[in-house]
N, C-alpha and C. Protein backbone atom coordinates (compact mmCIF):
# COMPACT_ATOMS: atom_id res chain seq x y z
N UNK A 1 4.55 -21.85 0.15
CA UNK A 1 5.19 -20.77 0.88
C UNK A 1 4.25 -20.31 1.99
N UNK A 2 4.87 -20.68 3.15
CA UNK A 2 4.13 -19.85 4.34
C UNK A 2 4.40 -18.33 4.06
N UNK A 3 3.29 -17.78 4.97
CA UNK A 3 3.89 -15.77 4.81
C UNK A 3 2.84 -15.71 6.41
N UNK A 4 4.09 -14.77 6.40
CA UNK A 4 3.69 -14.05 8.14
C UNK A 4 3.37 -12.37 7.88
N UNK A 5 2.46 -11.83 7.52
CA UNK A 5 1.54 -10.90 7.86
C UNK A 5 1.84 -9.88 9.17
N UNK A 6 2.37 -8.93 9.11
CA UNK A 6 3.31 -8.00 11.06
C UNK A 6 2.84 -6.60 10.10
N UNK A 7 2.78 -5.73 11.59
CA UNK A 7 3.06 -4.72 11.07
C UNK A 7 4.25 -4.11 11.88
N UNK A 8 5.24 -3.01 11.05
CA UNK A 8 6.79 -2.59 11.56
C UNK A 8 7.15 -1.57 12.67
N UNK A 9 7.68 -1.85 13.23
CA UNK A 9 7.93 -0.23 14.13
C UNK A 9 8.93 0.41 13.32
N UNK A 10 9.36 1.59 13.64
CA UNK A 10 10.30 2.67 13.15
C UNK A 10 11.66 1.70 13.21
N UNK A 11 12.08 0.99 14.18
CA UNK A 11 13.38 0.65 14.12
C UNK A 11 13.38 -0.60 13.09
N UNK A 12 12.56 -1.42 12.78
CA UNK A 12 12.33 -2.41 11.94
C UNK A 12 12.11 -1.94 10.71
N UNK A 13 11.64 -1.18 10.50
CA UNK A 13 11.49 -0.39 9.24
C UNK A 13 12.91 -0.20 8.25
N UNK A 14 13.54 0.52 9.67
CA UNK A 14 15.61 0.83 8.99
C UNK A 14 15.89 -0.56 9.21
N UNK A 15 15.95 -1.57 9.48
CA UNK A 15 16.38 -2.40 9.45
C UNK A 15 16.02 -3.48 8.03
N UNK A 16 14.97 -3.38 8.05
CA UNK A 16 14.78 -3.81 6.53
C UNK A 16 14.42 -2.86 5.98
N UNK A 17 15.21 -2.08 5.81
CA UNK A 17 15.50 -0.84 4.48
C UNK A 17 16.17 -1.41 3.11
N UNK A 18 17.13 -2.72 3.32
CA UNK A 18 17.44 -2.62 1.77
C UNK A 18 16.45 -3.70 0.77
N UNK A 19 15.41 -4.42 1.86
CA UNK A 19 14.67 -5.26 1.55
C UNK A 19 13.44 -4.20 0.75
N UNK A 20 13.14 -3.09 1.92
CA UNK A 20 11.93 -2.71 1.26
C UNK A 20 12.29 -1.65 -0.14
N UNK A 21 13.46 -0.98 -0.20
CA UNK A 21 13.87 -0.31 -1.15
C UNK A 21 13.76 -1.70 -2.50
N UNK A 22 14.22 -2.60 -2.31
CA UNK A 22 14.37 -3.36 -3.46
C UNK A 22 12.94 -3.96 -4.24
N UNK A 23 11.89 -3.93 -3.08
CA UNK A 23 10.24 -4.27 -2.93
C UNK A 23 10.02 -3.19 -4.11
N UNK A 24 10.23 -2.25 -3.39
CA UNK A 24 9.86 -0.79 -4.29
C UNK A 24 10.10 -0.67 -5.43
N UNK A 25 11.32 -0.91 -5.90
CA UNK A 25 11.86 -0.49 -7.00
C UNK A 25 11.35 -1.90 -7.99
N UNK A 26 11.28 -2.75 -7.48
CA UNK A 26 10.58 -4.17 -8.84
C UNK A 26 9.27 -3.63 -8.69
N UNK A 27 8.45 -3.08 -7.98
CA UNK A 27 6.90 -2.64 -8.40
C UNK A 27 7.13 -1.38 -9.22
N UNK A 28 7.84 -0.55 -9.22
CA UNK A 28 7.83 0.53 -10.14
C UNK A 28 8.49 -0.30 -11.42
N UNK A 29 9.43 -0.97 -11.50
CA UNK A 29 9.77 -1.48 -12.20
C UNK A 29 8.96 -2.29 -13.51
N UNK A 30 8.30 -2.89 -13.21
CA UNK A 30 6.69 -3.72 -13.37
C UNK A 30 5.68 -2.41 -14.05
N UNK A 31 5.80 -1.19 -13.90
CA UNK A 31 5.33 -0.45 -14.27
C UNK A 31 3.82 -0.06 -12.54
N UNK A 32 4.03 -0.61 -11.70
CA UNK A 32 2.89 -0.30 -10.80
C UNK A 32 2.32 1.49 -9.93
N UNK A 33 1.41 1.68 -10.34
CA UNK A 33 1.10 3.14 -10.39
C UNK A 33 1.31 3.53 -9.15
N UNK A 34 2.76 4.27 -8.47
CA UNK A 34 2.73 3.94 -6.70
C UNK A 34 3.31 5.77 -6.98
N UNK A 35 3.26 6.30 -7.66
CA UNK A 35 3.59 7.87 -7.68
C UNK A 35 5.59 7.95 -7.96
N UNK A 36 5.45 7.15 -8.17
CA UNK A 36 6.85 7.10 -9.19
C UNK A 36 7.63 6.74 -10.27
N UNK A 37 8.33 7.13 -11.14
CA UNK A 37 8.62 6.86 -12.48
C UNK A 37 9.89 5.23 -12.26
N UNK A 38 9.70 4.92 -13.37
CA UNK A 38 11.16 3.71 -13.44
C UNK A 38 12.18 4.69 -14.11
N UNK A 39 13.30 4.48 -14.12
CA UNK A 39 13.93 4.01 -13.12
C UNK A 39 13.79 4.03 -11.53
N UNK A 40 13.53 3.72 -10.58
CA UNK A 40 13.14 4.09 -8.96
C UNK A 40 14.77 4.09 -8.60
N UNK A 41 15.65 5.22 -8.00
CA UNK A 41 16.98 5.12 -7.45
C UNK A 41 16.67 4.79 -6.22
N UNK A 42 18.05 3.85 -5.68
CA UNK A 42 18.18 3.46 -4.09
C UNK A 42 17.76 4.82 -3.51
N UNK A 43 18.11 6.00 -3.93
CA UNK A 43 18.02 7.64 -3.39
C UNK A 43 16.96 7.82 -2.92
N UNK A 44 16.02 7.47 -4.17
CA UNK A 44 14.98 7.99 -4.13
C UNK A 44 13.78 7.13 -3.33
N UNK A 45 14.30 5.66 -3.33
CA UNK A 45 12.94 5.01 -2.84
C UNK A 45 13.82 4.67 -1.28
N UNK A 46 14.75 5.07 -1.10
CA UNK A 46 14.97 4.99 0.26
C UNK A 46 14.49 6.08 0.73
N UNK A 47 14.27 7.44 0.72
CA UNK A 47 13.73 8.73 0.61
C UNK A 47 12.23 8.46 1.23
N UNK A 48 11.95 7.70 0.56
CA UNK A 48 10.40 6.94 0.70
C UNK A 48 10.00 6.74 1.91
N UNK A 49 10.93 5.49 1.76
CA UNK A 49 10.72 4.64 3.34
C UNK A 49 11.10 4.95 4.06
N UNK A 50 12.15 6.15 4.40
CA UNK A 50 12.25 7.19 5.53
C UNK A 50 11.00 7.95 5.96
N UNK A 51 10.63 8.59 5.14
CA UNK A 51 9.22 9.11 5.40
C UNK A 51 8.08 8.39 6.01
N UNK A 52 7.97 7.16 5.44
CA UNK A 52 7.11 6.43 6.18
C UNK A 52 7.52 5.72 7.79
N UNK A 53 9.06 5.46 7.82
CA UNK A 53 9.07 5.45 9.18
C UNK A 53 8.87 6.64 10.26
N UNK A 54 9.34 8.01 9.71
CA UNK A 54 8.92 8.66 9.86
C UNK A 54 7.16 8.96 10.55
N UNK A 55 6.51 8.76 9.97
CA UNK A 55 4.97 8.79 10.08
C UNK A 55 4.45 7.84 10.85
N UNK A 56 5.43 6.43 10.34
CA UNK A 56 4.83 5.66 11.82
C UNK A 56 5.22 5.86 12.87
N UNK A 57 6.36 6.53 13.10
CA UNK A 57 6.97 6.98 14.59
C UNK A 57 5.81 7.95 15.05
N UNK A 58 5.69 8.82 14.04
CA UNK A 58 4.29 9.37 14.28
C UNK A 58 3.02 9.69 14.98
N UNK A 59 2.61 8.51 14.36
CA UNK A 59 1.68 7.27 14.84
C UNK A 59 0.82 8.17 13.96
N UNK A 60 1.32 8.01 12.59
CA UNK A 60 0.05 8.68 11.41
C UNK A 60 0.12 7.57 10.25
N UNK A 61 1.05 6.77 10.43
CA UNK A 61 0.55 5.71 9.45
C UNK A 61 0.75 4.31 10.01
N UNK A 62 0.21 2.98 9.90
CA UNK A 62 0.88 1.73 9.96
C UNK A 62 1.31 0.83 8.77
N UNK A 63 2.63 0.98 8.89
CA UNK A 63 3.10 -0.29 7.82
C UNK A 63 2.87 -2.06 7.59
N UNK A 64 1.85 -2.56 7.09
CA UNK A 64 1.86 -3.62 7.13
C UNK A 64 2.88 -4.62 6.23
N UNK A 65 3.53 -5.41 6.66
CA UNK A 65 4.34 -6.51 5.12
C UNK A 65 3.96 -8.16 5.57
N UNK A 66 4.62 -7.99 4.02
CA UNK A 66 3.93 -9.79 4.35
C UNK A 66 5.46 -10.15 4.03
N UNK A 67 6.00 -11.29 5.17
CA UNK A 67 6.83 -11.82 4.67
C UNK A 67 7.10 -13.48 4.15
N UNK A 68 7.96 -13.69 3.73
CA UNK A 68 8.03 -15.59 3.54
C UNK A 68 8.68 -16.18 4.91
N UNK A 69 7.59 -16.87 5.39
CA UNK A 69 8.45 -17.31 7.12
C UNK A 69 9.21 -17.97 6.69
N UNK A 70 10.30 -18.44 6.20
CA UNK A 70 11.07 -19.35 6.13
C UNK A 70 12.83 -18.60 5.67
N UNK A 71 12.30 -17.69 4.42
CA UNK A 71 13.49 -16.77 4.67
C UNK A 71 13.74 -15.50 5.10
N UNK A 72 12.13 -15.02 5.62
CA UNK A 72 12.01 -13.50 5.99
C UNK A 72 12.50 -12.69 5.23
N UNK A 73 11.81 -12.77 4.06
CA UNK A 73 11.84 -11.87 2.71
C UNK A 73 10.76 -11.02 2.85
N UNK A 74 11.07 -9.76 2.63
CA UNK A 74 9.67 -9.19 2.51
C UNK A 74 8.90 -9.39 0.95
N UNK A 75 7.86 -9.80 0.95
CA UNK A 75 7.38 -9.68 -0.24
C UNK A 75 6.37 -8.91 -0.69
N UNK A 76 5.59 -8.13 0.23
CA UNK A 76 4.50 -7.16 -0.20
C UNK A 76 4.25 -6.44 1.20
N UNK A 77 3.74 -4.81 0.55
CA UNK A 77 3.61 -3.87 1.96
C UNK A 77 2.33 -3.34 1.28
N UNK A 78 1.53 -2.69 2.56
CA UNK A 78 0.74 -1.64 2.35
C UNK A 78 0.62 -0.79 3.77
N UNK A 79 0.39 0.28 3.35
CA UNK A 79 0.32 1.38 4.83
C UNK A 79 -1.53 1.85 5.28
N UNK A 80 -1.77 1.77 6.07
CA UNK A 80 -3.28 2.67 6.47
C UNK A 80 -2.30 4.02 7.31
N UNK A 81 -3.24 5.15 6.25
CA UNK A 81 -2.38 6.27 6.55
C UNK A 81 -3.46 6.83 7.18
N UNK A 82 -3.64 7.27 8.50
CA UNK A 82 -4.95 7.84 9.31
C UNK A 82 -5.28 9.33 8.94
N UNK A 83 -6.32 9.42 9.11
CA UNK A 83 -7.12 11.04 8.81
C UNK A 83 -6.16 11.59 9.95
N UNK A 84 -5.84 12.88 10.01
CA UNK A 84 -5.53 13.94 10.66
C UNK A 84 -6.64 14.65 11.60
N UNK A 85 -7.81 14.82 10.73
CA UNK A 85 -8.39 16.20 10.73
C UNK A 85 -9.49 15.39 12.10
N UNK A 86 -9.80 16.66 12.73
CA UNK A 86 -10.70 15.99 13.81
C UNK A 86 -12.24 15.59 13.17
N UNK A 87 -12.61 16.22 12.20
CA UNK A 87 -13.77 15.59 11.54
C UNK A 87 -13.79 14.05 10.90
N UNK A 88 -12.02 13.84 10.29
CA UNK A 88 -12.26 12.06 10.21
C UNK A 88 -11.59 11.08 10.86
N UNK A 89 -11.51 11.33 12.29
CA UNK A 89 -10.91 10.29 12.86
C UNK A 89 -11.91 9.04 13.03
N UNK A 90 -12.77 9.14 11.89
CA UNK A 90 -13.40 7.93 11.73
C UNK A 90 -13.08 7.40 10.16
N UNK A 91 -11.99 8.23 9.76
CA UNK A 91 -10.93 7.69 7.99
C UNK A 91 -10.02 7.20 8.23
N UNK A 92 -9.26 6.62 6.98
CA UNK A 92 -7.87 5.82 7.20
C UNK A 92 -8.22 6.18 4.99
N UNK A 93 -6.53 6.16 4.78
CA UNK A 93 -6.58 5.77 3.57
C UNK A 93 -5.73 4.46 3.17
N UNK A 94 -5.72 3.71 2.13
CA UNK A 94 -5.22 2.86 2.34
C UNK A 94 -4.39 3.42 0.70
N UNK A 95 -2.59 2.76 1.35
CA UNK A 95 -2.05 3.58 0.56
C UNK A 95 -1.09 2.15 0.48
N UNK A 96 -0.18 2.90 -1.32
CA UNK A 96 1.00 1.67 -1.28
C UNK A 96 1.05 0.45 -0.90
N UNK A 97 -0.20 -0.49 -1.81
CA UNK A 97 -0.31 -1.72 -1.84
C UNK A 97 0.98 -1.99 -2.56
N UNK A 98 1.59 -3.00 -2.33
CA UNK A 98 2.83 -3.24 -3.25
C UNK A 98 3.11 -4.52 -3.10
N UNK A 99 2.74 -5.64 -3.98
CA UNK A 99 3.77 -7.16 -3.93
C UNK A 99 4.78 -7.43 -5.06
N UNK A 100 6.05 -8.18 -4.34
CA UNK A 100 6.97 -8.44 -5.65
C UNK A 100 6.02 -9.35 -6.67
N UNK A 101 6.88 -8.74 -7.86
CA UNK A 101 6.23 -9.58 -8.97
C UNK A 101 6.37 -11.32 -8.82
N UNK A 102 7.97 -11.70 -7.84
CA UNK A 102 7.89 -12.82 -7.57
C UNK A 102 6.80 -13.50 -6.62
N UNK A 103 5.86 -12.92 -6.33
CA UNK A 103 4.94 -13.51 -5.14
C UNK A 103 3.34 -13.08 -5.40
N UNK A 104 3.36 -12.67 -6.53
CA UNK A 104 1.83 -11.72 -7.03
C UNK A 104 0.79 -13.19 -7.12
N UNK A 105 -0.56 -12.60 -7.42
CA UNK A 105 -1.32 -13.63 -7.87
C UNK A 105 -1.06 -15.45 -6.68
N UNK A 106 -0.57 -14.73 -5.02
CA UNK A 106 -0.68 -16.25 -4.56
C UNK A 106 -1.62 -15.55 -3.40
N UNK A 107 -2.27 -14.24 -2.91
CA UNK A 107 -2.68 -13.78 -2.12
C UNK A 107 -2.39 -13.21 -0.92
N UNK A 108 -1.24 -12.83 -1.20
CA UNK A 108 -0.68 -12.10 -0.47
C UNK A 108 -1.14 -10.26 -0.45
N UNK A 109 -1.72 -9.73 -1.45
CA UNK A 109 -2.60 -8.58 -1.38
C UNK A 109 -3.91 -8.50 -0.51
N UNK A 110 -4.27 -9.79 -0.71
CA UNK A 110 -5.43 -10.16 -0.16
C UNK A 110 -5.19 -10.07 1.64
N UNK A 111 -3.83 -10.94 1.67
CA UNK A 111 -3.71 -10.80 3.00
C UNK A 111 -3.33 -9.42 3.79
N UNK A 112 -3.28 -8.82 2.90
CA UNK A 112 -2.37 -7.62 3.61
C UNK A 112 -3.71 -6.50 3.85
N UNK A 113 -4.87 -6.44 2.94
CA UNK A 113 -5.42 -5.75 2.80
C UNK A 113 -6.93 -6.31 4.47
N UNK A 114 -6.68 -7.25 4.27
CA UNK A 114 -7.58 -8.03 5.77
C UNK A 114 -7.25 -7.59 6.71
N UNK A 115 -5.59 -7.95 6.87
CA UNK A 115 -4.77 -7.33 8.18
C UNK A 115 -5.05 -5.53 8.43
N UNK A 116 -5.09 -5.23 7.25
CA UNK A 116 -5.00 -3.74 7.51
C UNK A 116 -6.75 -3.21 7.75
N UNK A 117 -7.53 -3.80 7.72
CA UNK A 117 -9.20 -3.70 7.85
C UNK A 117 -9.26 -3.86 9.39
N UNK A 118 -8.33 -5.18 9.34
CA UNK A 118 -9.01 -5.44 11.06
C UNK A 118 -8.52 -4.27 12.33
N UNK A 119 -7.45 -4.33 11.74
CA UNK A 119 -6.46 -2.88 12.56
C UNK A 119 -7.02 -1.67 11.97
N UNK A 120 -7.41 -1.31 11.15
CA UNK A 120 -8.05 0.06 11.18
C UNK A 120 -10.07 -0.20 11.99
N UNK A 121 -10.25 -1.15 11.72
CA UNK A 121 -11.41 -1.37 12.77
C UNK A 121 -11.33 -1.15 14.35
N UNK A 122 -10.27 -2.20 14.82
CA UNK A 122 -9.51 -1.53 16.33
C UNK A 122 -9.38 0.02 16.49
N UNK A 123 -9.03 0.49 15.55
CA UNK A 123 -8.82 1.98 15.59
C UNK A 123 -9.99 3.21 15.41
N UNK A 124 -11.03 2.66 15.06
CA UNK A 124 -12.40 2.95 14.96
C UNK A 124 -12.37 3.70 13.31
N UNK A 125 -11.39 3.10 12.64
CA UNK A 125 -11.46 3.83 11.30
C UNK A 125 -12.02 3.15 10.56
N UNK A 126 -13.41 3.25 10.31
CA UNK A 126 -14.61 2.47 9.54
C UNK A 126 -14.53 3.15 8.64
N UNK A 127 -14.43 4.05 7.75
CA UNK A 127 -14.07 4.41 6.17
C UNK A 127 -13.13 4.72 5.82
N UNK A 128 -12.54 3.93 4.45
CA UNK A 128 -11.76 3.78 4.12
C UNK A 128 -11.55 4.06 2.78
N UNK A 129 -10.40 4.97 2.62
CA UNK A 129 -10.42 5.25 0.78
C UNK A 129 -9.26 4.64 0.25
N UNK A 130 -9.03 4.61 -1.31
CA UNK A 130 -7.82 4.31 -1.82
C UNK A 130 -8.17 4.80 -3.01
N UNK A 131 -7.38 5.44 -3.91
CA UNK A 131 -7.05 4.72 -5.37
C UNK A 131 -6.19 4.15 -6.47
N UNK A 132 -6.48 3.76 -7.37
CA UNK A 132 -5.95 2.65 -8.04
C UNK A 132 -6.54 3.65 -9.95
N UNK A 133 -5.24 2.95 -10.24
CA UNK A 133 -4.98 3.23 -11.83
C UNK A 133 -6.00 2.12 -12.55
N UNK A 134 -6.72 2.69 -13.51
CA UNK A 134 -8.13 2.35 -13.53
C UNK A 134 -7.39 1.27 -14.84
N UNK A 135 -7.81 0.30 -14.72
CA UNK A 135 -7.65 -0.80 -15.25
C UNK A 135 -6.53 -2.08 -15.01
N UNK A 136 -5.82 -1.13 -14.01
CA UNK A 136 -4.79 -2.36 -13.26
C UNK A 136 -5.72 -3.51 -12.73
N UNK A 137 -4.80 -4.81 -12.75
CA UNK A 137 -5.58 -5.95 -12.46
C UNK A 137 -5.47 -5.45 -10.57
N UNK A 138 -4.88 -4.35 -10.08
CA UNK A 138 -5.34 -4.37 -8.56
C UNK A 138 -7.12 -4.07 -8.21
N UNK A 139 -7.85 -3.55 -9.27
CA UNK A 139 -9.09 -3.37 -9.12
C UNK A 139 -9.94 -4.81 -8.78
N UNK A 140 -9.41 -5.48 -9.65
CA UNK A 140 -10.22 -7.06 -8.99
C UNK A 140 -10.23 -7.20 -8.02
N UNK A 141 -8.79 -6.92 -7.53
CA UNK A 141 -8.63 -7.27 -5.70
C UNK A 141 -9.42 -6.15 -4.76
N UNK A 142 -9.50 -5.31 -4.93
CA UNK A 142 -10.30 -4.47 -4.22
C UNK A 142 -11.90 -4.77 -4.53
N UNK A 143 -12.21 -5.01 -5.66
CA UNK A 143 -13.73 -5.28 -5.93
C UNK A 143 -14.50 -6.47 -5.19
N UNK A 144 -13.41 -7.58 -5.16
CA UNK A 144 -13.44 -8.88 -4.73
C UNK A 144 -13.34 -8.52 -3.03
N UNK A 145 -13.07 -7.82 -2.61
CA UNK A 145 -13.00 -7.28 -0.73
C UNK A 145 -13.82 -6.53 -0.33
N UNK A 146 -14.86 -6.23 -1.75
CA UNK A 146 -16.25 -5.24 -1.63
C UNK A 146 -15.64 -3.53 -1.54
N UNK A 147 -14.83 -3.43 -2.28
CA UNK A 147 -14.43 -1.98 -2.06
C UNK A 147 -15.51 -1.39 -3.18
N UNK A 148 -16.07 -0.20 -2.76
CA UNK A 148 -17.09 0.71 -3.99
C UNK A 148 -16.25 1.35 -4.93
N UNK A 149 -16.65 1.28 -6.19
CA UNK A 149 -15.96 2.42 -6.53
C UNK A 149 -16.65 3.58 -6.44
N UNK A 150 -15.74 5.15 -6.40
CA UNK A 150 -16.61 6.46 -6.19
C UNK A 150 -16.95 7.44 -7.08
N UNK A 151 -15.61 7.08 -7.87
CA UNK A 151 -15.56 7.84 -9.05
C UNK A 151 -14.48 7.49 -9.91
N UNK A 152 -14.17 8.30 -11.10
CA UNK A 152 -12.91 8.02 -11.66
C UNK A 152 -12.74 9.64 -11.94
N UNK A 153 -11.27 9.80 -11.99
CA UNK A 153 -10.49 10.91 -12.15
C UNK A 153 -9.77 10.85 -13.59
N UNK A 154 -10.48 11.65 -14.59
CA UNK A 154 -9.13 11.46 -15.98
C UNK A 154 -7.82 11.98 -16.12
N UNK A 155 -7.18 11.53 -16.20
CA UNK A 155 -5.80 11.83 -16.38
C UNK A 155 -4.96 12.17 -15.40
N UNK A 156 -5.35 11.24 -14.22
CA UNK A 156 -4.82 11.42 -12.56
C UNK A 156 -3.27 11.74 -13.03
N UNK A 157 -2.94 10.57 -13.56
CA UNK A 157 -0.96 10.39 -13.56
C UNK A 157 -0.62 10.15 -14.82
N UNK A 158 0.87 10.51 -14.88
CA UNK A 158 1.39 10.50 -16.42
C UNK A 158 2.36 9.28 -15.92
N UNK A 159 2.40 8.74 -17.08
CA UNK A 159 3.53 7.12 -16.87
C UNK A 159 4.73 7.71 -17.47
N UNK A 160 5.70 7.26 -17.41
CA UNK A 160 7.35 7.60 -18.13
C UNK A 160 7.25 7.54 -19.61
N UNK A 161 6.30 7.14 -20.40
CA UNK A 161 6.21 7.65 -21.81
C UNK A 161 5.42 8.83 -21.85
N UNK A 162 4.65 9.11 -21.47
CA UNK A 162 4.08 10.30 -21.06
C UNK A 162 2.18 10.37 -20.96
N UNK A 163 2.30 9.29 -21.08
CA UNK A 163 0.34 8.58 -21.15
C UNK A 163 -0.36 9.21 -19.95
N UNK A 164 -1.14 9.63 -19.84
CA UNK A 164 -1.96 10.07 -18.98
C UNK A 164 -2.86 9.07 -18.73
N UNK A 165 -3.22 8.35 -17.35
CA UNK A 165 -4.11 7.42 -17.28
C UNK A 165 -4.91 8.28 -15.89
N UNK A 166 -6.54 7.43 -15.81
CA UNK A 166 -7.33 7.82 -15.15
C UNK A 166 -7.32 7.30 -14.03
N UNK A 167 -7.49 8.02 -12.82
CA UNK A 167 -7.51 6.59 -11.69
C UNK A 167 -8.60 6.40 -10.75
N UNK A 168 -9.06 5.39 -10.44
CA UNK A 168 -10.45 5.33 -9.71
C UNK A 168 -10.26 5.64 -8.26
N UNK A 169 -11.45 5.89 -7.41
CA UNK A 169 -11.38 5.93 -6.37
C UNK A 169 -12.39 5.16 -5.73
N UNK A 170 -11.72 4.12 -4.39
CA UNK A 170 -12.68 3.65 -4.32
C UNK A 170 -12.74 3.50 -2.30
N UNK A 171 -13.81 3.01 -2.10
CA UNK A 171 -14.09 3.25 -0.35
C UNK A 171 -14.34 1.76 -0.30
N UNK A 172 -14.57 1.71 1.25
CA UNK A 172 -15.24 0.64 2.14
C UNK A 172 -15.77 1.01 3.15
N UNK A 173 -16.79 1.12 3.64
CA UNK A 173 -17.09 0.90 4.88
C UNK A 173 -17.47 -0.35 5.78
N UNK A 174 -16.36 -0.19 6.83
CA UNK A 174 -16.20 -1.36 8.05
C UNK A 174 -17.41 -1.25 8.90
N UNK A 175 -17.46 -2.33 9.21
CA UNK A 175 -18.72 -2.53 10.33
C UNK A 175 -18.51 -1.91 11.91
N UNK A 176 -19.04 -1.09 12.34
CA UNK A 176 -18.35 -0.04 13.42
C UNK A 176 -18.44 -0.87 14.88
């Protein structure tokens, strides 16, 4: 499988709206810690991705996806959501890594997370935060891209049985 790596404008965004709603809802589905419970409704995770076109119209976040060049499926997104504040317009967070479960484990996280380094480098956003639900296999992938960890937080999020899990936080700093 080839995959083509873009990032979306606002009008591309609504346009593959029922692609990325469906992205969404198999990663919550899967159980993936993205700040929402399963069931995920069309309602609710379209709700979502309004907001984020939203923000990229903005110009406060960029949407990256990876798709399959051959049928232009989307198969995995992540956003660099930029600092606001005039003290970190040298931040970016990196938010809503997400690949379908059909496309996990071929590197397509990997790719998405490069793309989004090099473009927050253009942008002069050399630190970078995220976190991640502390024992998801997404920690490899971040460890393996040299992300630090900073800390861990207990009992960040509750899952739909009602488990409280901890979640790490972790940085990078880009070469300026």
């Amino acid at each position: 499988m080839s995959i083509q790596i873009t990032t979306l404008a606002p009008e591309e965004i609504e346009l593959s709206l029922p692609q990325l709603v469906e992205l969404f809802q198999d990663a919550i589905a899967s159980g993936a810690a993205l700040g929402f419970l399963s069931p995920l409704t069309d309602e609710e995770a379209g709700s979502f991705w309004r907001r984020v076109r939203d923000g990229v119209r903005a110009g406060a976040l960029h949407l990256f996806v990876a798709r399959d060049e051959a049928t232009q499926q989307v198969l995995g997104t992540v956003q660099l959501a930029l600092a606001p504040q005039t003290n970190g317009r040298h931040r970016a967070d990196v938010a809503k890594m997400m690949v379908h479960r059909s496309a996990r484990r071929q590197g397509l996280g990997r790719q998405l997370l490069q793309a989004l380094e090099i473009k927050a480098a253009q942008l002069g956003r050399t630190t970078l935060v995220l976190d991640t639900r502390q024992g998801d296999v997404a920690e490899q992938l971040y460890q393996s891209l040299h992300y630090q960890a900073a800390g861990v937080v207990p009992e960040y999020a509750q899952s739909g049985d009602g488990t409280r899990h901890a979640t790490v936080i972790y940085y990078k700093l880009l070469a300026a």
